[in-house]
PDB file of N, CA and C in Angstrom:
ATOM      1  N   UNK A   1       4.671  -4.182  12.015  1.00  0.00           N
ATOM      2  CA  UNK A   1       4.114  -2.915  12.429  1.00  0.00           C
ATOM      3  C   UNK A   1       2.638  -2.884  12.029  1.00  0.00           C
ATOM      4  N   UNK A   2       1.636  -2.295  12.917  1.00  0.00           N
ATOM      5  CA  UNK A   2      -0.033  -2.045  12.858  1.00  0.00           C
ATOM      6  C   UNK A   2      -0.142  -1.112  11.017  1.00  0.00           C
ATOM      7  N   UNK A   3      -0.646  -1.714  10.919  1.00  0.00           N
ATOM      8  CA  UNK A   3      -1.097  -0.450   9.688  1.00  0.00           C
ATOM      9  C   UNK A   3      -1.649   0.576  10.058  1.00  0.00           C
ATOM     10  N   UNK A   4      -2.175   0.371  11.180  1.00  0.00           N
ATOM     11  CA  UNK A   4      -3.008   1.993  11.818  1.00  0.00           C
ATOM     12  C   UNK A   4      -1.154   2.932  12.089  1.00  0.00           C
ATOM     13  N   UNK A   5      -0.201   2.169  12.508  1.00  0.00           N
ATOM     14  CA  UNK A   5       0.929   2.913  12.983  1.00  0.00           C
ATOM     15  C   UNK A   5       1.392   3.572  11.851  1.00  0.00           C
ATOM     16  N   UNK A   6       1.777   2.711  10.609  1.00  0.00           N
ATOM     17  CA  UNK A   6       1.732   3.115   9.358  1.00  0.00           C
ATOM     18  C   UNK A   6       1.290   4.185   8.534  1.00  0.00           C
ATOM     19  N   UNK A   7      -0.020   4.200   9.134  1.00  0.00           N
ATOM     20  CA  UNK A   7      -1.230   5.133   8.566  1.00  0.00           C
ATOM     21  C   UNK A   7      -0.418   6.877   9.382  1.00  0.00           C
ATOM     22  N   UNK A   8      -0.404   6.584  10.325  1.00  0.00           N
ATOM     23  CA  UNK A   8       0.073   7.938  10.940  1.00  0.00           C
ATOM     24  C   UNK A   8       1.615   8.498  10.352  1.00  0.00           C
ATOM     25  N   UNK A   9       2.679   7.295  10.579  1.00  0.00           N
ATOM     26  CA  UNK A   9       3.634   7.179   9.428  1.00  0.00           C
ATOM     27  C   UNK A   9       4.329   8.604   8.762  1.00  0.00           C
ATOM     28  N   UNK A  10       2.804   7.652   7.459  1.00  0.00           N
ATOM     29  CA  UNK A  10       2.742   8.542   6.257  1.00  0.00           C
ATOM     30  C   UNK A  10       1.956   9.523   6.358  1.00  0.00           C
ATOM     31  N   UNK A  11       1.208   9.867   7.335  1.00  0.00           N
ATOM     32  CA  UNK A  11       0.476  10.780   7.565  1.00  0.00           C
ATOM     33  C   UNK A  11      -0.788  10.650   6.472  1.00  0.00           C
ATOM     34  N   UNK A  12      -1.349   9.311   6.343  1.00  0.00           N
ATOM     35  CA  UNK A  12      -2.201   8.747   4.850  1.00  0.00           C
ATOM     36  C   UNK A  12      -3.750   8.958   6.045  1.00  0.00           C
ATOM     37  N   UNK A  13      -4.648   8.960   4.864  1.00  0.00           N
ATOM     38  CA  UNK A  13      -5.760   8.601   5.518  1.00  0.00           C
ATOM     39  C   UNK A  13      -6.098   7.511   4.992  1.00  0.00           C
ATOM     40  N   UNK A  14      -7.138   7.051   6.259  1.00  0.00           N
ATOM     41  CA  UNK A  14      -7.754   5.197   5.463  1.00  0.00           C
ATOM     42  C   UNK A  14      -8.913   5.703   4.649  1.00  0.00           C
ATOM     43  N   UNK A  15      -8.561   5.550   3.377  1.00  0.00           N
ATOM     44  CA  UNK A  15      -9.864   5.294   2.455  1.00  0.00           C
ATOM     45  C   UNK A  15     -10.985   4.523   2.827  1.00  0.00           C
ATOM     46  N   UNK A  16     -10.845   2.908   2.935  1.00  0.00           N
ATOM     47  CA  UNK A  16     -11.494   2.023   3.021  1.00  0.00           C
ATOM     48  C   UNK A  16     -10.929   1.425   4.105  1.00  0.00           C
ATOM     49  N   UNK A  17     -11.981   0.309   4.235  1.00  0.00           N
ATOM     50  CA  UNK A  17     -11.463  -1.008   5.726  1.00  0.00           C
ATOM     51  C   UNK A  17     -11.011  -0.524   6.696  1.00  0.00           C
ATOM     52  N   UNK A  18     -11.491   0.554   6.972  1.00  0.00           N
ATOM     53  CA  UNK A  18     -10.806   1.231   8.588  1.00  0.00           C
ATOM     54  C   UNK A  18     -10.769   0.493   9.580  1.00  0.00           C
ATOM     55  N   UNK A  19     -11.610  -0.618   9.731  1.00  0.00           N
ATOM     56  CA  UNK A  19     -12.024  -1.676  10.773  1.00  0.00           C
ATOM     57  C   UNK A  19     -10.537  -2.381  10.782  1.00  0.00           C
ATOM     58  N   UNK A  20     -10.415  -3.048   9.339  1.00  0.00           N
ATOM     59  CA  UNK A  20      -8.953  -3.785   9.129  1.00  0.00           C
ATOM     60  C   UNK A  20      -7.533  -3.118   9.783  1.00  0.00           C
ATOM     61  N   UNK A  21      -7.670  -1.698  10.203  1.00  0.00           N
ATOM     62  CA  UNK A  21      -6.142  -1.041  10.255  1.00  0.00           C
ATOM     63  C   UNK A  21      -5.181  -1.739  11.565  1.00  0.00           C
ATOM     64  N   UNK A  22      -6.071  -2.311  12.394  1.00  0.00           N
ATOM     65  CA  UNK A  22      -5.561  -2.417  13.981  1.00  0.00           C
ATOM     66  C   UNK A  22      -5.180  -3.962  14.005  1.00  0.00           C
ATOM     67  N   UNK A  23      -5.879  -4.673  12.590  1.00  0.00           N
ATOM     68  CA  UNK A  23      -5.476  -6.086  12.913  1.00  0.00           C
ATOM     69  C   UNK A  23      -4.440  -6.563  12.017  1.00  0.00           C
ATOM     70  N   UNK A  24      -4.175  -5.376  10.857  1.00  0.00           N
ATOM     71  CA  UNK A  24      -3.149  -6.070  10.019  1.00  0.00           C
ATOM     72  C   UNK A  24      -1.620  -5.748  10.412  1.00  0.00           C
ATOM     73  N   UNK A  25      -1.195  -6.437  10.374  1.00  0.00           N
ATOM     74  CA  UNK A  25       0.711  -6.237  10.862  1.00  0.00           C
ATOM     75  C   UNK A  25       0.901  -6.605   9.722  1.00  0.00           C
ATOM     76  N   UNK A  26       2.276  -5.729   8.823  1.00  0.00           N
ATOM     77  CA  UNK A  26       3.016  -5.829   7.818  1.00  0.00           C
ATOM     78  C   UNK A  26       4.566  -5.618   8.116  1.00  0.00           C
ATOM     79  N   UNK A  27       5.113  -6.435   7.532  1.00  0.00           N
ATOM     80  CA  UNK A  27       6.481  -6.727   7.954  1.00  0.00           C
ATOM     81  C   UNK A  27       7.523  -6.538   6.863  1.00  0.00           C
ATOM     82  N   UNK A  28       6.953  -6.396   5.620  1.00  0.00           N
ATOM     83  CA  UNK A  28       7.365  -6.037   4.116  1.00  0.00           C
ATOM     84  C   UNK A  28       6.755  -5.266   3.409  1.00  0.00           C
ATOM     85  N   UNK A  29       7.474  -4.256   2.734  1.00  0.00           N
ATOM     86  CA  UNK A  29       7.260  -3.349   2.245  1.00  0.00           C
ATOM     87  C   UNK A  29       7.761  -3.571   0.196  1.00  0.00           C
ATOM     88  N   UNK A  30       7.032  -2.723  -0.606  1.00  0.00           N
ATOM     89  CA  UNK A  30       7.123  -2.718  -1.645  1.00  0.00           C
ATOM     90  C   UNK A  30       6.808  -2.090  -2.232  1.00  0.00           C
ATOM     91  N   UNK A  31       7.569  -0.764  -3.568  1.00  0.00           N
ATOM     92  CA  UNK A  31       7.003   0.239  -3.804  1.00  0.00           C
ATOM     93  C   UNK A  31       7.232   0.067  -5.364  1.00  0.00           C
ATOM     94  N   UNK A  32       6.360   0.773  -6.403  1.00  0.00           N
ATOM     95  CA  UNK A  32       6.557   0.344  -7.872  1.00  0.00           C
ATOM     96  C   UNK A  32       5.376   1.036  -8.352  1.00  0.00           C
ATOM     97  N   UNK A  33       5.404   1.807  -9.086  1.00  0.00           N
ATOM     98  CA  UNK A  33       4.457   2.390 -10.253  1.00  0.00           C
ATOM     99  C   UNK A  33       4.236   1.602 -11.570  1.00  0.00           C
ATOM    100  N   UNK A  34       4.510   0.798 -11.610  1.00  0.00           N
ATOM    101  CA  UNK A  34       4.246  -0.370 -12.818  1.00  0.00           C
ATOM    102  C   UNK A  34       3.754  -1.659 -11.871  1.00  0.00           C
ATOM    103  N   UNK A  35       2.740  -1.941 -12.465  1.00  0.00           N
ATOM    104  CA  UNK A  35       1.935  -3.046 -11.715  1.00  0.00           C
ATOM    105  C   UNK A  35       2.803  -4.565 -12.420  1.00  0.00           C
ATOM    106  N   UNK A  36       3.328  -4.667 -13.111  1.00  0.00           N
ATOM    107  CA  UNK A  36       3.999  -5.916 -14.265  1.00  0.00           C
ATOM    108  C   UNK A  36       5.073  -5.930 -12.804  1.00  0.00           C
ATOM    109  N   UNK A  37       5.744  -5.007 -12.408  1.00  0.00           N
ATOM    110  CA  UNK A  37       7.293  -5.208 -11.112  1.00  0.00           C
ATOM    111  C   UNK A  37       5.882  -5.912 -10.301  1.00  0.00           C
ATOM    112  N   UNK A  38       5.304  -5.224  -9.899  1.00  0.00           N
ATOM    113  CA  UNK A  38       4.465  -5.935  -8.387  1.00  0.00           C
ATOM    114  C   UNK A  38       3.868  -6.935  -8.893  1.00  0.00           C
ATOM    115  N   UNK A  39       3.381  -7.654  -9.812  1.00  0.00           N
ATOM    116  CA  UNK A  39       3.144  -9.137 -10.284  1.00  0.00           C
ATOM    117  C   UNK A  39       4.410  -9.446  -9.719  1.00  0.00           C
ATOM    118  N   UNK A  40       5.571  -9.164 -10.458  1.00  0.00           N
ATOM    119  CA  UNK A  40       6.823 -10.029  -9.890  1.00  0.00           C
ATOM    120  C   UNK A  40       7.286 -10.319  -8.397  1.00  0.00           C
ATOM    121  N   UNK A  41       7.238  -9.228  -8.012  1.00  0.00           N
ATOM    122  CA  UNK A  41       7.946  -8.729  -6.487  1.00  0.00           C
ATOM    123  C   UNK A  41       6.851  -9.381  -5.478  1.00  0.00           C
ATOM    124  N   UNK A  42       5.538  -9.296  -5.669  1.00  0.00           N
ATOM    125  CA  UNK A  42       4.999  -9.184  -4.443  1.00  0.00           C
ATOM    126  C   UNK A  42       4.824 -10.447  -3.345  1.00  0.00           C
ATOM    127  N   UNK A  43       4.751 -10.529  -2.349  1.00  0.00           N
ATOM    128  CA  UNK A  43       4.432 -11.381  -1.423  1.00  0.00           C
ATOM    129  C   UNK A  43       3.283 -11.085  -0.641  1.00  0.00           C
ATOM    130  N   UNK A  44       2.474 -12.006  -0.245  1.00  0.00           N
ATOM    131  CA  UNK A  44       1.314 -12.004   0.186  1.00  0.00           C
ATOM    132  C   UNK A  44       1.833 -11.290   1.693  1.00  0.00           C
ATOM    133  N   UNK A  45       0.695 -10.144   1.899  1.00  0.00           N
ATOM    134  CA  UNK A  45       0.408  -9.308   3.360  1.00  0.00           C
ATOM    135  C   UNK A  45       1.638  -8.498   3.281  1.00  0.00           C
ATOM    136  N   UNK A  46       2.464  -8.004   1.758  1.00  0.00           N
ATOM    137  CA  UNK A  46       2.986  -6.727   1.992  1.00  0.00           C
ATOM    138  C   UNK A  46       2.330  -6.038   1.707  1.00  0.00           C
ATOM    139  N   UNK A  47       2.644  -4.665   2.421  1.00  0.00           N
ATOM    140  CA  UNK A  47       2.449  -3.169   1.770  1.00  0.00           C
ATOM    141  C   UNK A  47       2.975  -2.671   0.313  1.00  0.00           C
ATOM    142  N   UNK A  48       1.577  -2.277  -0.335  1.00  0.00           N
ATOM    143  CA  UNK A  48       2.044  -1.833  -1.867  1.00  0.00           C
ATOM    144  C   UNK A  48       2.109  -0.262  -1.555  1.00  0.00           C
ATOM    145  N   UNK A  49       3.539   0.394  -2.140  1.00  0.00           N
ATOM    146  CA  UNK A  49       3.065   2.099  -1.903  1.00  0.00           C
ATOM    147  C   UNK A  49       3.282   1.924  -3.026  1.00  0.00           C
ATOM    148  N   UNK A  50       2.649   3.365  -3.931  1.00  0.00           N
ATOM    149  CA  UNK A  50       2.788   3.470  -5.107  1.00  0.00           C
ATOM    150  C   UNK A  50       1.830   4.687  -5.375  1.00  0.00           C
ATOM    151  N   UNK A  51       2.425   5.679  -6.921  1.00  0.00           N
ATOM    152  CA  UNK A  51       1.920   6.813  -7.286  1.00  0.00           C
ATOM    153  C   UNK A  51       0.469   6.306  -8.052  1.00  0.00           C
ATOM    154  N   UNK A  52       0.397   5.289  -8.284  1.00  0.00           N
ATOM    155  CA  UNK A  52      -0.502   5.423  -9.634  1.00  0.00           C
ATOM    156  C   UNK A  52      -1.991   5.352  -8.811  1.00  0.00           C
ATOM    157  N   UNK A  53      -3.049   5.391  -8.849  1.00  0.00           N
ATOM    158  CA  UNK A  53      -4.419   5.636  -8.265  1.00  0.00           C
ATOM    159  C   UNK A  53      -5.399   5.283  -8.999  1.00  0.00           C
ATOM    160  N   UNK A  54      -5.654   4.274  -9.908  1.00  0.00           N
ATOM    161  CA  UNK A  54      -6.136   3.752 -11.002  1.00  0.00           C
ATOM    162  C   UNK A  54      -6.834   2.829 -10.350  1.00  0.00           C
ATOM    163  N   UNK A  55      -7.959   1.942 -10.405  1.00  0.00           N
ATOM    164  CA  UNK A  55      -8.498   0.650 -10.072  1.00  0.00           C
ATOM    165  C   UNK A  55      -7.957  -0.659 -10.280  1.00  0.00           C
ATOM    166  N   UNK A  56      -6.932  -0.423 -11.595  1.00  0.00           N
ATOM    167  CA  UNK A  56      -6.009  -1.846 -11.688  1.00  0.00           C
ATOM    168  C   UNK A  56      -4.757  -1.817 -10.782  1.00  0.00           C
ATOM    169  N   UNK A  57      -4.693  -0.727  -9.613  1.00  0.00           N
ATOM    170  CA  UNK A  57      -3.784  -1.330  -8.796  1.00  0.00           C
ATOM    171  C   UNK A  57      -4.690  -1.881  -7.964  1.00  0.00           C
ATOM    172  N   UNK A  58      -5.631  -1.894  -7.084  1.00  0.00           N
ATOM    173  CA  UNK A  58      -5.928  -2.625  -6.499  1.00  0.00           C
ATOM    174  C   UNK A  58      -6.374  -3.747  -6.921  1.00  0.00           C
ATOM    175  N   UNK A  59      -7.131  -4.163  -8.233  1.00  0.00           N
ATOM    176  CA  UNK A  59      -7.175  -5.701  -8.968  1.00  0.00           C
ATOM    177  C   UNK A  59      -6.118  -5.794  -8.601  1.00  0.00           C
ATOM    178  N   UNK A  60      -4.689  -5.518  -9.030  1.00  0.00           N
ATOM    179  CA  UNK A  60      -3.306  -6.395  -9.222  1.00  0.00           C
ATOM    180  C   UNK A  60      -2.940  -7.055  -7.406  1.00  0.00           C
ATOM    181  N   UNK A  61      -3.570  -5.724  -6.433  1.00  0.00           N
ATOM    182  CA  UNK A  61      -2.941  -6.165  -5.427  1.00  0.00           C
ATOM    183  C   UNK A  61      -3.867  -7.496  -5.026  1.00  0.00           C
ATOM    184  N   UNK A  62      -4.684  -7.553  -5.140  1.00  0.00           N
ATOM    185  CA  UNK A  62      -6.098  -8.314  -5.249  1.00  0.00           C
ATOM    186  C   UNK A  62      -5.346  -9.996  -5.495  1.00  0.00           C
ATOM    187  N   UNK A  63      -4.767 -10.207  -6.551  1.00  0.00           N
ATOM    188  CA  UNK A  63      -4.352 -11.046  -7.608  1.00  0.00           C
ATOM    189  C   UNK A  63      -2.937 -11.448  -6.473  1.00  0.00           C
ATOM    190  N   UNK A  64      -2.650 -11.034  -5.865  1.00  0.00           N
ATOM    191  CA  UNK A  64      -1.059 -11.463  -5.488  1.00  0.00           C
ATOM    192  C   UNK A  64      -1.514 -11.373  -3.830  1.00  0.00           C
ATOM    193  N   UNK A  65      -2.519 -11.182  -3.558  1.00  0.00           N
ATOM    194  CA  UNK A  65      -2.522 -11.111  -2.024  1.00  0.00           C
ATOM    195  C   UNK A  65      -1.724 -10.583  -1.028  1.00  0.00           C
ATOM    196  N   UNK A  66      -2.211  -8.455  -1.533  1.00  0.00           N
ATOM    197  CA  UNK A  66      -1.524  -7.505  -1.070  1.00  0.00           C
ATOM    198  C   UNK A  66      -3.153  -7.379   0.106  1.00  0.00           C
ATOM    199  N   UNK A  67      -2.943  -7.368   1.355  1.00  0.00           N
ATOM    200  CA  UNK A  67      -4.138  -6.699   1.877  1.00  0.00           C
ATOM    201  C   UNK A  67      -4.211  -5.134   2.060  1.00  0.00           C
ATOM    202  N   UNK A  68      -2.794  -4.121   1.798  1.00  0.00           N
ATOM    203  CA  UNK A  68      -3.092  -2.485   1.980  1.00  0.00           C
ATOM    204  C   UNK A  68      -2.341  -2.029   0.688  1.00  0.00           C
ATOM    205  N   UNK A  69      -2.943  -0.960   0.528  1.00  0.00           N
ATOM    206  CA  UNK A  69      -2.340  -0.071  -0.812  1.00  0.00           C
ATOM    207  C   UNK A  69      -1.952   1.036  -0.570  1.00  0.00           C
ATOM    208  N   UNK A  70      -1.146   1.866  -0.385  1.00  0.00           N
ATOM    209  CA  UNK A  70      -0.660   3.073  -0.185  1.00  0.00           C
ATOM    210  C   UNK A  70      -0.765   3.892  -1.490  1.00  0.00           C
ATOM    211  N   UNK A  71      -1.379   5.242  -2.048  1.00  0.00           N
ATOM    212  CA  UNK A  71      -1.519   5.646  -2.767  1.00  0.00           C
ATOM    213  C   UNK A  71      -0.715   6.986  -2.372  1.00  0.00           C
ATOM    214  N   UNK A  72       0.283   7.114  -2.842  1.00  0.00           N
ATOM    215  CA  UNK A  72       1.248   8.885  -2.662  1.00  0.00           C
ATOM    216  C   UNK A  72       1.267   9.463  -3.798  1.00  0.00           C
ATOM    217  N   UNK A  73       1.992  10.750  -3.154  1.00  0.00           N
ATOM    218  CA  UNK A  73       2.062  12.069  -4.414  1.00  0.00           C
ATOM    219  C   UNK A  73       0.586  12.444  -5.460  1.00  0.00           C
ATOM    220  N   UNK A  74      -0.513  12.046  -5.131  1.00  0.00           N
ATOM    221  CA  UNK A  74      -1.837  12.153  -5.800  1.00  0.00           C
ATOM    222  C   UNK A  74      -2.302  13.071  -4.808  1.00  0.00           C
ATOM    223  N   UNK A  75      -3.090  14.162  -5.273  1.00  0.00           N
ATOM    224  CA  UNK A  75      -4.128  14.848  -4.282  1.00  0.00           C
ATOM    225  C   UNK A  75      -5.431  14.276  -4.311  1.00  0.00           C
ATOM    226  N   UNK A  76      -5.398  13.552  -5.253  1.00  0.00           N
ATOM    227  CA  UNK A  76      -7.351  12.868  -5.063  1.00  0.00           C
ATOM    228  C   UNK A  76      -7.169  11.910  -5.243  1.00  0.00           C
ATOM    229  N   UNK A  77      -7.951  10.420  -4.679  1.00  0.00           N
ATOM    230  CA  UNK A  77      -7.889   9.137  -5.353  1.00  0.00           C
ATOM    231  C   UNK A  77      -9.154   9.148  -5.760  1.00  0.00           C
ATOM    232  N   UNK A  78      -9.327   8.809  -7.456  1.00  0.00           N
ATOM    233  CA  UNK A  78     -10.386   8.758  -7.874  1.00  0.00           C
ATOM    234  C   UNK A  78     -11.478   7.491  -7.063  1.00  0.00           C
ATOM    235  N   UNK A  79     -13.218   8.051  -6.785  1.00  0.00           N
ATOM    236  CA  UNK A  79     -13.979   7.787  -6.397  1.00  0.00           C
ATOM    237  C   UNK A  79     -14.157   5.714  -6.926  1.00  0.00           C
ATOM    238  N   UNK A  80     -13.384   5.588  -8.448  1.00  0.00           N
ATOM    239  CA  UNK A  80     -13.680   3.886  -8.741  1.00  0.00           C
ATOM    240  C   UNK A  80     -12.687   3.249  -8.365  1.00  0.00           C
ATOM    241  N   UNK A  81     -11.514   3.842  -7.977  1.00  0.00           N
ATOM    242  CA  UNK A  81     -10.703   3.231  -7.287  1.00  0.00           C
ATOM    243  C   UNK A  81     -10.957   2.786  -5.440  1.00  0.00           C
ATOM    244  N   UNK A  82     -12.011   3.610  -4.786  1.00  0.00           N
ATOM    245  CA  UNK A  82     -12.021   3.477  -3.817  1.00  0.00           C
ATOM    246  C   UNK A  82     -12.845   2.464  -3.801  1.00  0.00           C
ATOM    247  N   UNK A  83     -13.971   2.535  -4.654  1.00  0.00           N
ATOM    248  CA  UNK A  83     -14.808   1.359  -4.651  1.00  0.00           C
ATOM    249  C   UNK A  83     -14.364   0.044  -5.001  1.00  0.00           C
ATOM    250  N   UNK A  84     -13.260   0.092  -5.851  1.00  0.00           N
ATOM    251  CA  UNK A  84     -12.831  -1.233  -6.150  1.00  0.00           C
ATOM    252  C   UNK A  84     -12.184  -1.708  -4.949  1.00  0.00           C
ATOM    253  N   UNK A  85     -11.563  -0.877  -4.024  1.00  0.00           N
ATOM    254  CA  UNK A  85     -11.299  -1.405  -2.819  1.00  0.00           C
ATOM    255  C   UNK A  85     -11.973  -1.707  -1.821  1.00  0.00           C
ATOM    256  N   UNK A  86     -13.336  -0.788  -1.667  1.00  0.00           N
ATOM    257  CA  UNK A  86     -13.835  -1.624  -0.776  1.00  0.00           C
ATOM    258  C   UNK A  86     -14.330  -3.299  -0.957  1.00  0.00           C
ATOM    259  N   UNK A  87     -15.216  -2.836  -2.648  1.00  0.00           N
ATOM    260  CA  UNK A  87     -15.540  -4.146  -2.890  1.00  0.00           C
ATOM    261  C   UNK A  87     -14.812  -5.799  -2.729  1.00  0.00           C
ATOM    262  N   UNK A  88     -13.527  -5.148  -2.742  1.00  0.00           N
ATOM    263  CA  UNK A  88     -12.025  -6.296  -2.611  1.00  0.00           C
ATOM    264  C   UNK A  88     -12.195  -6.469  -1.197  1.00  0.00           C
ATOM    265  N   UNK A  89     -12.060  -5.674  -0.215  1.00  0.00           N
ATOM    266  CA  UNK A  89     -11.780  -5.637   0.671  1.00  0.00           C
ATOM    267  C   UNK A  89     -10.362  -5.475   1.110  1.00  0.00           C
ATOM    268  N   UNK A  90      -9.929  -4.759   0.310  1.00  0.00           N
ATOM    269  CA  UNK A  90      -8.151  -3.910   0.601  1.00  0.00           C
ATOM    270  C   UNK A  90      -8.173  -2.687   1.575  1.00  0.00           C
ATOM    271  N   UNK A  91      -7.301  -2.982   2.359  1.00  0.00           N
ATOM    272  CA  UNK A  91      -7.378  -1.283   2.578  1.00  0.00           C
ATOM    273  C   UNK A  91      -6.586  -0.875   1.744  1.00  0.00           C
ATOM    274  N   UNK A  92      -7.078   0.912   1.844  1.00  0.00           N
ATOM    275  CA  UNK A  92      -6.736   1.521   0.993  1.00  0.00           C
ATOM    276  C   UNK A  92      -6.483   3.049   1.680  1.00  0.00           C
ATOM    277  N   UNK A  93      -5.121   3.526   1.581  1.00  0.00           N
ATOM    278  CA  UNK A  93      -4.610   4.878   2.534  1.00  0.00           C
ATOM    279  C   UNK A  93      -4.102   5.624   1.161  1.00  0.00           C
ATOM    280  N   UNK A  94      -4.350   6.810   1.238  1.00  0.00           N
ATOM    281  CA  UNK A  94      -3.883   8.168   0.690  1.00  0.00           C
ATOM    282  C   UNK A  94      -2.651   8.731   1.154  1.00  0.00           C
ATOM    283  N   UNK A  95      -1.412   9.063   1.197  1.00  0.00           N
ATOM    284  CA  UNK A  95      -0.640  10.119   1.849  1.00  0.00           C
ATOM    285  C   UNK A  95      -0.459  11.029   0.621  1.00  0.00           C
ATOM    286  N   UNK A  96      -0.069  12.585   0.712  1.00  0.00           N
ATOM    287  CA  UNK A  96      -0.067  13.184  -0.266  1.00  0.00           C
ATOM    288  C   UNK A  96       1.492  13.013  -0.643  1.00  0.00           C
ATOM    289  N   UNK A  97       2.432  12.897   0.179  1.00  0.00           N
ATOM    290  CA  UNK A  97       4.059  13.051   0.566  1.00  0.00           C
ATOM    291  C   UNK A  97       4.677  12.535  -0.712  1.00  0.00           C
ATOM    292  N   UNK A  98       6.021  12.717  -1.333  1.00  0.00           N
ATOM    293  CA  UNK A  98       6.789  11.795  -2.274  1.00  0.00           C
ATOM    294  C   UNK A  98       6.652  10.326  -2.146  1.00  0.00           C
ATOM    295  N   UNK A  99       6.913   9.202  -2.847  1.00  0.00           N
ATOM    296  CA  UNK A  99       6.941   8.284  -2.853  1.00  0.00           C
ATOM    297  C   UNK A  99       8.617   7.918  -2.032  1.00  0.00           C
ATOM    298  N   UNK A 100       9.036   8.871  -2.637  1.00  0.00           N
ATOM    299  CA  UNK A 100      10.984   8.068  -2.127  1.00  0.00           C
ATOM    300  C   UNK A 100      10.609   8.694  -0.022  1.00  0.00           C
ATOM    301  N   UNK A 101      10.061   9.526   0.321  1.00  0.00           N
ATOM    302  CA  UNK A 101      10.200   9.994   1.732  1.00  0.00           C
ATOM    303  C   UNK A 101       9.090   8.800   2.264  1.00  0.00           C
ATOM    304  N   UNK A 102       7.802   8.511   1.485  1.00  0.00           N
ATOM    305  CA  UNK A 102       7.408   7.369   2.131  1.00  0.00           C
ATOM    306  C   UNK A 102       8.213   6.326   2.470  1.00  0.00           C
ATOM    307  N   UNK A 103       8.964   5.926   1.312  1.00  0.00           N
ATOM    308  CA  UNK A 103       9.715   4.925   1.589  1.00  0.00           C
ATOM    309  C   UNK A 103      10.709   4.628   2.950  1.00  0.00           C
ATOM    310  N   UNK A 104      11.306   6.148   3.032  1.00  0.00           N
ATOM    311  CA  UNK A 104      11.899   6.236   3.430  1.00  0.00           C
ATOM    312  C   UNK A 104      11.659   6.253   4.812  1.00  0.00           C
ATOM    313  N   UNK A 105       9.922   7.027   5.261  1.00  0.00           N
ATOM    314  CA  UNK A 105       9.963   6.870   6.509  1.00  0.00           C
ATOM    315  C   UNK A 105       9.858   5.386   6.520  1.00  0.00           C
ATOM    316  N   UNK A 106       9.469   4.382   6.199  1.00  0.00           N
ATOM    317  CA  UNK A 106       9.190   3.118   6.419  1.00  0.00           C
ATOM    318  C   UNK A 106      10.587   2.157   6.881  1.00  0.00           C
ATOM    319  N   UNK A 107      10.978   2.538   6.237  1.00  0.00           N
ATOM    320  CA  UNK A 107      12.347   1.915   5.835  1.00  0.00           C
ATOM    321  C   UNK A 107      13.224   2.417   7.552  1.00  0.00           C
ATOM    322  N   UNK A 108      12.807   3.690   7.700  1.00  0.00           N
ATOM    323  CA  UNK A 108      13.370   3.858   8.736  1.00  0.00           C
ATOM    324  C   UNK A 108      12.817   3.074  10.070  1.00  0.00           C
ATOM    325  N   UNK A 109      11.675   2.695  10.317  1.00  0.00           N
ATOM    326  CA  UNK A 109      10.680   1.838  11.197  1.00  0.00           C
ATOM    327  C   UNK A 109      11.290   0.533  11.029  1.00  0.00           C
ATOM    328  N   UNK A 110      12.031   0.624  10.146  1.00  0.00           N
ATOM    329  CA  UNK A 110      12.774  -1.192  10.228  1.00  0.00           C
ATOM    330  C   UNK A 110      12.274  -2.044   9.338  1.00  0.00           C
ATOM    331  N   UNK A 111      10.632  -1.955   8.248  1.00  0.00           N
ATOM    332  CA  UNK A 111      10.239  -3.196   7.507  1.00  0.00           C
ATOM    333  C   UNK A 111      11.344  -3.280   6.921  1.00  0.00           C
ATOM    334  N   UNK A 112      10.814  -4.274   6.438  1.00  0.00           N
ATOM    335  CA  UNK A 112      11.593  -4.868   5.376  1.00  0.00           C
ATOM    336  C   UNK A 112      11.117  -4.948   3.843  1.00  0.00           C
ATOM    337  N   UNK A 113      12.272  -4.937   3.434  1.00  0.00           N
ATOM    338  CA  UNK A 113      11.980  -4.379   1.411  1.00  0.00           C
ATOM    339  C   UNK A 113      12.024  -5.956   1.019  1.00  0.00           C
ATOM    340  N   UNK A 114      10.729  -5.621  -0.002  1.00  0.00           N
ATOM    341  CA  UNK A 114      10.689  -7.216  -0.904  1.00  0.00           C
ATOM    342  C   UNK A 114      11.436  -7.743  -1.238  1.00  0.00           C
ATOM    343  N   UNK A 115      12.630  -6.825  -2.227  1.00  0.00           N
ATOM    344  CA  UNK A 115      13.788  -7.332  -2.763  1.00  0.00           C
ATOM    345  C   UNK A 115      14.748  -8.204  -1.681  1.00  0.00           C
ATOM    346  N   UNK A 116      14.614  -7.616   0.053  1.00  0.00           N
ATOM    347  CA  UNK A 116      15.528  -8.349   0.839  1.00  0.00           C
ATOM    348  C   UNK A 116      14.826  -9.439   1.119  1.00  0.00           C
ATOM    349  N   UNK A 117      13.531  -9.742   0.516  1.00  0.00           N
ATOM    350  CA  UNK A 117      13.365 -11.114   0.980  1.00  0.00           C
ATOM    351  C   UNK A 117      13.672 -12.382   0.120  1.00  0.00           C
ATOM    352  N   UNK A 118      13.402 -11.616  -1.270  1.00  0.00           N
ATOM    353  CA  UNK A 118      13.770 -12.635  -2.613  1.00  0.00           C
ATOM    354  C   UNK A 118      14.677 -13.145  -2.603  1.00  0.00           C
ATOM    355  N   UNK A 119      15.883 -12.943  -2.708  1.00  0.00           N
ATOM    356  CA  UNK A 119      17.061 -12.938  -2.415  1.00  0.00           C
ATOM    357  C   UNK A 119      17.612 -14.542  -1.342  1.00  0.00           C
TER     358      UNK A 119
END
C-alpha cells in the first residue's frame, strides 16, 4: 500500500518527505513504544507506528532501515524530532487517533504484522 494511502488511513499528516509519500509501498507493519522491541522486530521498509515523539525514534528507525514513522495519540510532535527526520530523510506522519485503532485500521487494509513475518 502507497504511504500517501496510509497517510489518509490514519488521517496523519506528512511532517517531512512529502515528495517520498507516492513512491514508498509498505507491506509490513509494526507498532511498539519501546524502541529496544523495534531494534528486535524491525525489517527494513516497514511502517513504525508508535506513541513516543522523541528524536531517538527516528535515530532507531534510521539504524534498522524503517523509511516512515507514524507518530499517534500526541497532539504536537516536537519541532527536533521533525528535524531529525528530515535530516535522515524518514518520513514522518502525525495522526492524533489511538495507537490500537491505528493499528487496527491498517490491519484491516490487509498489511502485514512483523511478528507474521518472523515466524
Amino acid at each position: 500500500m502507497k504511504l500517501s494511502e496510509i497517510a489518509k488511513v490514519l488521517n496523519a499528516k506528512v511532517l517531512t518527505c512529502e515528495e517520498k509519500v507516492e513512491d514508498i509501498d509498505i507491506e509490513v507493519v509494526g507498532a511498539s513504544d519501546m524502541m529496544s522491541d523495534v531494534l528486535l522486530i524491525a525489517k527494513p521498509g516497514m511502517l513504525l507506528v508508535t506513541g513516543l515523539n522523541s528524536p531517538q525514534v527516528i535515530r532507531t528507525a534510521n539504524i534498522v532501515g524503517i523509511p516512515a514513522v507514524v507518530i499517534v495519540r500526541k497532539k504536537t510532535v516536537p519541532p527536533e524530532t521533525i528535524d531529525t527526520a528530515k535530516n535522515l530523510g524518514i518520513v514522518l506522519l502525525h495522526s492524533p487517533i489511538p495507537m490500537y485503532v491505528a493499528c487496527g485500521r491498517l490491519y484491516e487494509k490487509k498489511l502485514k504484522d512483523v511478528e507474521g513475518i518472523i515466524k
